[in-house]
C-alpha atoms as a PDB file:
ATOM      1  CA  UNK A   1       7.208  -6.223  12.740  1.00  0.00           C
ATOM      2  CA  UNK A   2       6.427  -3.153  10.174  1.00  0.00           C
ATOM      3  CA  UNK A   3       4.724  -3.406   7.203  1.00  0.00           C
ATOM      4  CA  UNK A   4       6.392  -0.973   4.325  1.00  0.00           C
ATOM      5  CA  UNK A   5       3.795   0.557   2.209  1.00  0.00           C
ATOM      6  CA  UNK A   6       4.209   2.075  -0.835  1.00  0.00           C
ATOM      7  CA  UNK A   7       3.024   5.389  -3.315  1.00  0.00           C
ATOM      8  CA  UNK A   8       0.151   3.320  -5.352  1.00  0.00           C
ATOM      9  CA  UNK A   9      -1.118   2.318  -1.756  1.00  0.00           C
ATOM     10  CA  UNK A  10      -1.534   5.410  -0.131  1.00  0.00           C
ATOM     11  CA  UNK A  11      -2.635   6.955  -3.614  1.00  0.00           C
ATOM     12  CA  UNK A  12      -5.416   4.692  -4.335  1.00  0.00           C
ATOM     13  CA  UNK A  13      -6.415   4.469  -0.777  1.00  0.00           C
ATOM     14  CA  UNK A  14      -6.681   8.390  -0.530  1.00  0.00           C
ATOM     15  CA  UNK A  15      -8.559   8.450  -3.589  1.00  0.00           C
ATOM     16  CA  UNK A  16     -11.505   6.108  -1.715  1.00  0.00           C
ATOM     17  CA  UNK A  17     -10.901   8.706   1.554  1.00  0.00           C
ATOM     18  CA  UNK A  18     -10.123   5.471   3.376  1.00  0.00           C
ATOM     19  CA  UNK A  19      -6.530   5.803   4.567  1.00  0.00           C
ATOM     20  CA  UNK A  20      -7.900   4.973   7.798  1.00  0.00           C
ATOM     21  CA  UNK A  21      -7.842   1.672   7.259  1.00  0.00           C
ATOM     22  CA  UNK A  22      -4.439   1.409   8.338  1.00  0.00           C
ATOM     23  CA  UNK A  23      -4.933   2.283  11.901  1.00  0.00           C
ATOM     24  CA  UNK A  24      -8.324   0.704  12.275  1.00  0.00           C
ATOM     25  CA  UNK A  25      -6.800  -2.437  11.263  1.00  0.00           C
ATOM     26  CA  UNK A  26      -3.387  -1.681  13.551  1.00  0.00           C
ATOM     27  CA  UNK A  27      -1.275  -2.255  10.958  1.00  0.00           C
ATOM     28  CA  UNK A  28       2.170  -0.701  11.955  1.00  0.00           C
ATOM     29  CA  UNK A  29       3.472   0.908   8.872  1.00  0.00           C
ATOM     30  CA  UNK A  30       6.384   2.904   7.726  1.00  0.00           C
ATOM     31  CA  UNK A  31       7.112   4.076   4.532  1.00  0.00           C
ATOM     32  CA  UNK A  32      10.465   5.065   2.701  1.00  0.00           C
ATOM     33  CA  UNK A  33      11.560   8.829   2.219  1.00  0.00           C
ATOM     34  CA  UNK A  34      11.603   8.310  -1.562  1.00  0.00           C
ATOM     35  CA  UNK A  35       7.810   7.157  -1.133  1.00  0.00           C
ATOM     36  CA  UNK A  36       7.157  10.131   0.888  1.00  0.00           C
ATOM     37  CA  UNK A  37       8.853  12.445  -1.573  1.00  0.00           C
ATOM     38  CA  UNK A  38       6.785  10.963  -4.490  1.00  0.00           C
ATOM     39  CA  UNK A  39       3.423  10.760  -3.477  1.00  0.00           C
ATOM     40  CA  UNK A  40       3.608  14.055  -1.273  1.00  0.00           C
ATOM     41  CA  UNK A  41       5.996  16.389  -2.027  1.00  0.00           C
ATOM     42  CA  UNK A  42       6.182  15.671  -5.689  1.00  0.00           C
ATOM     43  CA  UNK A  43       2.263  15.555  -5.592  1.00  0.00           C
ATOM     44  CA  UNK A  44       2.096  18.372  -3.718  1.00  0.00           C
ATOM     45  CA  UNK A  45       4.188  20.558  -6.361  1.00  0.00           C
ATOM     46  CA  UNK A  46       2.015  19.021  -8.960  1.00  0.00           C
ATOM     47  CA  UNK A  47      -1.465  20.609  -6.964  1.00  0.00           C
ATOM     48  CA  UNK A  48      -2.259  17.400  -6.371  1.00  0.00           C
ATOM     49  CA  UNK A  49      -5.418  16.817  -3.660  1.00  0.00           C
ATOM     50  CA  UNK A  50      -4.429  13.568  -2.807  1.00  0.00           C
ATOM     51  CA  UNK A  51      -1.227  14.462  -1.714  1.00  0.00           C
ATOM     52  CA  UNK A  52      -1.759  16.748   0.857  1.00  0.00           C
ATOM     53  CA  UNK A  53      -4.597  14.453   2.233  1.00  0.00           C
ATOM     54  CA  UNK A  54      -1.694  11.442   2.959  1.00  0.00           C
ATOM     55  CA  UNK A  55       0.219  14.373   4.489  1.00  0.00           C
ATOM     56  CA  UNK A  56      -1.988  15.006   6.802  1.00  0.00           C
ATOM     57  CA  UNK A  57      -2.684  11.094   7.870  1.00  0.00           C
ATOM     58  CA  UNK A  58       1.020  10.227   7.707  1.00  0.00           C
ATOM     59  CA  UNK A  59       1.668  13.506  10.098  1.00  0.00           C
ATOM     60  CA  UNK A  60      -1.569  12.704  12.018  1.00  0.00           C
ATOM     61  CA  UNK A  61      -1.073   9.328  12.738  1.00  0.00           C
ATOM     62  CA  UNK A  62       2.835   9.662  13.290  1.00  0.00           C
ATOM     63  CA  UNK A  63       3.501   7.148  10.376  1.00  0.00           C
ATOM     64  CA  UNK A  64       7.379   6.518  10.387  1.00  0.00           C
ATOM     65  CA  UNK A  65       9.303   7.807   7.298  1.00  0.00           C
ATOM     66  CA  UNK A  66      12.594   6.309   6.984  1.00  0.00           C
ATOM     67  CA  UNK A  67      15.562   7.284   5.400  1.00  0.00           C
ATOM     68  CA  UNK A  68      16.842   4.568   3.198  1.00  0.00           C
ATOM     69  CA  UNK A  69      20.390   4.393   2.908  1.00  0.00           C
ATOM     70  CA  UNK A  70      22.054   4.637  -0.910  1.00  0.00           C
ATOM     71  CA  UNK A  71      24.351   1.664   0.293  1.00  0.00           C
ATOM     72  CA  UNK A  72      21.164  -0.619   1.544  1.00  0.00           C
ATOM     73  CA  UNK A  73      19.692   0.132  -2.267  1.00  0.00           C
ATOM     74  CA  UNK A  74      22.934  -1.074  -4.001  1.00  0.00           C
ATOM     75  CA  UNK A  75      22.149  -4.798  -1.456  1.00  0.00           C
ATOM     76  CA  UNK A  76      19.017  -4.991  -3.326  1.00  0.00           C
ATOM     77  CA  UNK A  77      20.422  -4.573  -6.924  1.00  0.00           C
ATOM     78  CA  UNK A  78      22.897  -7.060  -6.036  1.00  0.00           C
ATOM     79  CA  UNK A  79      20.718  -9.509  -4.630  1.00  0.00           C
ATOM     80  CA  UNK A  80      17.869  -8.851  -7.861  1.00  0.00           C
ATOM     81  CA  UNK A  81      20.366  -8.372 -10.220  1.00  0.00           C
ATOM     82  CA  UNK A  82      18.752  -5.056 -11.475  1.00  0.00           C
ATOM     83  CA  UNK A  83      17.978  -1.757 -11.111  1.00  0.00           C
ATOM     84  CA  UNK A  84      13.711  -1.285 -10.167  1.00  0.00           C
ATOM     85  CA  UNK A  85      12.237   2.359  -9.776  1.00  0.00           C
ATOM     86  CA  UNK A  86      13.432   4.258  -7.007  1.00  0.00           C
ATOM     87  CA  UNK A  87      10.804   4.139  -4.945  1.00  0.00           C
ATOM     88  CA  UNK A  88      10.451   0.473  -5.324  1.00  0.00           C
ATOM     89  CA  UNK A  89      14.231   0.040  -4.248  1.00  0.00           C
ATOM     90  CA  UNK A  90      13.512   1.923  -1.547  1.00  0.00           C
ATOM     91  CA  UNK A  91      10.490  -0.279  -0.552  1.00  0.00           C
ATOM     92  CA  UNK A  92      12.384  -3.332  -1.016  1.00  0.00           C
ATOM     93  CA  UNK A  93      15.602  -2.322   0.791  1.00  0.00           C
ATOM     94  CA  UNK A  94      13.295  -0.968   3.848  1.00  0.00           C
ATOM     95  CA  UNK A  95      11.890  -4.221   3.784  1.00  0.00           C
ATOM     96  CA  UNK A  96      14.755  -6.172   4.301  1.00  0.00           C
ATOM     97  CA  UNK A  97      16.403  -4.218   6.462  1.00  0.00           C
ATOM     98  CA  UNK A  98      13.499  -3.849   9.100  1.00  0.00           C
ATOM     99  CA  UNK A  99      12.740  -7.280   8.329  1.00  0.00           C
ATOM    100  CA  UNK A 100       9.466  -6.150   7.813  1.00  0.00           C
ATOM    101  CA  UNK A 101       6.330  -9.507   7.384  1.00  0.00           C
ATOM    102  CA  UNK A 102       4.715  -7.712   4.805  1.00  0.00           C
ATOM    103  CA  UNK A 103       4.715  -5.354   1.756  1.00  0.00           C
ATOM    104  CA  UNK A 104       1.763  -3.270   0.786  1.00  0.00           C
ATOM    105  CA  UNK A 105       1.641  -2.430  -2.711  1.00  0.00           C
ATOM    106  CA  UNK A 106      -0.762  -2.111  -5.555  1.00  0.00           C
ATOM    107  CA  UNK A 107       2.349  -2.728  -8.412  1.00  0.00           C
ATOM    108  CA  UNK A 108       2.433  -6.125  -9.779  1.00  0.00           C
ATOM    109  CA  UNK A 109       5.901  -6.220 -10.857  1.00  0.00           C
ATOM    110  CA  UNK A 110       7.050  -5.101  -7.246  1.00  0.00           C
ATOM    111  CA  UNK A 111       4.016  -7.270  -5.491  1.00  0.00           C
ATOM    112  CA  UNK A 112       5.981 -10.438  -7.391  1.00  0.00           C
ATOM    113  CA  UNK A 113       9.893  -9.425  -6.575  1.00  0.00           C
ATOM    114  CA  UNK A 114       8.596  -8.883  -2.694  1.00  0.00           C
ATOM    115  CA  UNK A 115       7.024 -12.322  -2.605  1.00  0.00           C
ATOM    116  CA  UNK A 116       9.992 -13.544  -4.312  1.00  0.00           C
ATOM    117  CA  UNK A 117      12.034 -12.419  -1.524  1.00  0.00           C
ATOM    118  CA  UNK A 118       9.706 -13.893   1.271  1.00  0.00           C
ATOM    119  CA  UNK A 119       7.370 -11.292   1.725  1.00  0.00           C
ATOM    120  CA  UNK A 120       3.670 -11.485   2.197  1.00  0.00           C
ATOM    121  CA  UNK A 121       2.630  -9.232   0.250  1.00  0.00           C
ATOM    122  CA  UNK A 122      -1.322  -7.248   0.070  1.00  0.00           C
ATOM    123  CA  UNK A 123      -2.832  -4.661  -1.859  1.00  0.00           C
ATOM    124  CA  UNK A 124      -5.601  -1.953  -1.492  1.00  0.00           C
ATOM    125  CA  UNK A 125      -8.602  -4.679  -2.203  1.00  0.00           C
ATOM    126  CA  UNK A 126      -6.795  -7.048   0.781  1.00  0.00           C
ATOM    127  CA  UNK A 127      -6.719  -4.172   3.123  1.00  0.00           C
ATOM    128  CA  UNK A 128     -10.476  -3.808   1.955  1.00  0.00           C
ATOM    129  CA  UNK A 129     -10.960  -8.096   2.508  1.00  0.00           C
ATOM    130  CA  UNK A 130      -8.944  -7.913   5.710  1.00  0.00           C
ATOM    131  CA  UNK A 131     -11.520  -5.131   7.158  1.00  0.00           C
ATOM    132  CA  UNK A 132     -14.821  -6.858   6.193  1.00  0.00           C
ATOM    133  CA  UNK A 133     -12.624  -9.969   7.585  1.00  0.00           C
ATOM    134  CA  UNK A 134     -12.244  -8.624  10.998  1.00  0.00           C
ATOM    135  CA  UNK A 135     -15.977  -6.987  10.869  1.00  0.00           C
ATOM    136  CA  UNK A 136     -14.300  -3.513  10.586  1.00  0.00           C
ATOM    137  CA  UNK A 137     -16.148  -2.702   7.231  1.00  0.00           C
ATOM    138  CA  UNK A 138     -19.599  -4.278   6.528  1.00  0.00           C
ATOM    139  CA  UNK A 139     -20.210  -5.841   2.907  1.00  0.00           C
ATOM    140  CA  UNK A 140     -21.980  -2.326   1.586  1.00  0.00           C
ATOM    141  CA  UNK A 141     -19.632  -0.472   2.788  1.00  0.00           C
ATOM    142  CA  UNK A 142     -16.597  -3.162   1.356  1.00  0.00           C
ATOM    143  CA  UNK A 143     -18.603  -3.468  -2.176  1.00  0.00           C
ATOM    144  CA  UNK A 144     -18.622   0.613  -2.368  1.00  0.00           C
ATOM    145  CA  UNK A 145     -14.824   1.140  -1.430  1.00  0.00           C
ATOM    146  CA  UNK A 146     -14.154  -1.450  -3.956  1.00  0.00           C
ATOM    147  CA  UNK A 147     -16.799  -0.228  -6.244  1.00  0.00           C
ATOM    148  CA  UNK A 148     -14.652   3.253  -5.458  1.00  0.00           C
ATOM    149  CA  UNK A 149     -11.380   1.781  -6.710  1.00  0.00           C
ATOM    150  CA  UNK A 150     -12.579   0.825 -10.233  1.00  0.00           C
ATOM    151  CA  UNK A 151     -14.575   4.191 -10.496  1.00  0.00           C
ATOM    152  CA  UNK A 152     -10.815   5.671  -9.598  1.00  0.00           C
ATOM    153  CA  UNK A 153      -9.131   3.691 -12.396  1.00  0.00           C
ATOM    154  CA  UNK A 154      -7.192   1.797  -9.673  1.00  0.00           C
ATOM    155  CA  UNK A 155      -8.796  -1.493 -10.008  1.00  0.00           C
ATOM    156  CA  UNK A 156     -10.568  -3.426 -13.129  1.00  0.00           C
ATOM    157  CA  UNK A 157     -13.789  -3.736 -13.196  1.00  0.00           C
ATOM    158  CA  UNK A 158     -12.963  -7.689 -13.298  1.00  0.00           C
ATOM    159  CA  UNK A 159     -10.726  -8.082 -10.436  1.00  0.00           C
ATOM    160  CA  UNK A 160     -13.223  -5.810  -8.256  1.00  0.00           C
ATOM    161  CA  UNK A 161     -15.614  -8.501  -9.214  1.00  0.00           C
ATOM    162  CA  UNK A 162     -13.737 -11.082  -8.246  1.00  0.00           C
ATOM    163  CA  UNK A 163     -13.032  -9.911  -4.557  1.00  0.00           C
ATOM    164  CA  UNK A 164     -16.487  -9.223  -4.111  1.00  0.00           C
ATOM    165  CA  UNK A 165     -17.919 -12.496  -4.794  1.00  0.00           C
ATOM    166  CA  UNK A 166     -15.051 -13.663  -2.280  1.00  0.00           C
ATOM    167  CA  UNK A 167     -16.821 -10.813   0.413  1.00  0.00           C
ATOM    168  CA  UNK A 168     -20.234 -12.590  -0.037  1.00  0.00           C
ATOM    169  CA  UNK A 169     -19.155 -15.731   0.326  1.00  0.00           C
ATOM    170  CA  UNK A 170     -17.529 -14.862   3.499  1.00  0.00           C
ATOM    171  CA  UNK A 171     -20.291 -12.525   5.163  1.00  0.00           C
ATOM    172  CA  UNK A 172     -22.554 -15.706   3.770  1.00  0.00           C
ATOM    173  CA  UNK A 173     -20.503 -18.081   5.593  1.00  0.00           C
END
């Protein structure tokens, strides 16, 4: 099963350089088109670094982009009752329709409308947890990417905190 990522994701994990922590932890992803148009294309006409560098690892790494049908966007305003970003329709509808086990976001709102619809759902600092987890990261290099995420204004200073007392209590353990 595919885990669907979206924009924050691969933004906040390019601006730590560690998008690799996708394939070192063999997660298969895919992303939507609409998530591929905003963080790269849109970035890219922008001048933005970061997109370009998540062009290079989705093209590298042969990360799936898939189109996301208008019709299977309209299922998940029906079904929500709403109309969410584009990008986070797309995510959702992807979701569903590859019944994917997981979706990888950084957004709150769309974090809590995934779980909602019976997705796990993880963010950057999980990925993060999951590598010092599986002994891909050790705990200074884990405390410095997460250390790297507040210093990036994509994490408070509290929550960052927060998982790393959980990382010492599991290296401890």
């Amino acid at each position: 099963m595919n885990s669907i990522i979206d924009t924050s994701t691969l933004i906040s994990l390019a601006r730590i350089g560690y998008l690799e922590i996708i394939p070192r932890l063999k997660i298969d992803v895919v992303l939507p088109d609409d998530v591929y148009e905003e963080a790269v294309i849109k970035g890219e006409e922008r001048g933005i670094a970061d997109a370009t560098v998540i062009k290079n690892f989705i093209t590298n790494h042969k990360i799936k982009v898939i189109h996301t049908e208008r019709s299977q966007i309209k299922v998940v305003r029906q079904k929500l009752k709403k109309i969410l970003a584009k990008g986070d329709e797309s995510v959702l509808s992807l979701a569903i329709k590859a019944k994917a086990k997981e979706v990888i976001t950084n957004d709150d709102g769309l974090g809590k409308i995934a779980m909602a619809l019976g997705f796990a759902v993880n963010g950057t600092p999980d990925l993060l947890m999951k590598g010092l987890r599986e002994r891909v990261l050790d705990f200074r290099e884990f405390e410095a990417l997460v250390r790297g995420l507040v210093i990036e204004n994509r994490l408070s200073s509290v929550i960052a905190e927060l998982y790393l007392l959980e990382g010492k209590k599991y290296v401890e353990d």
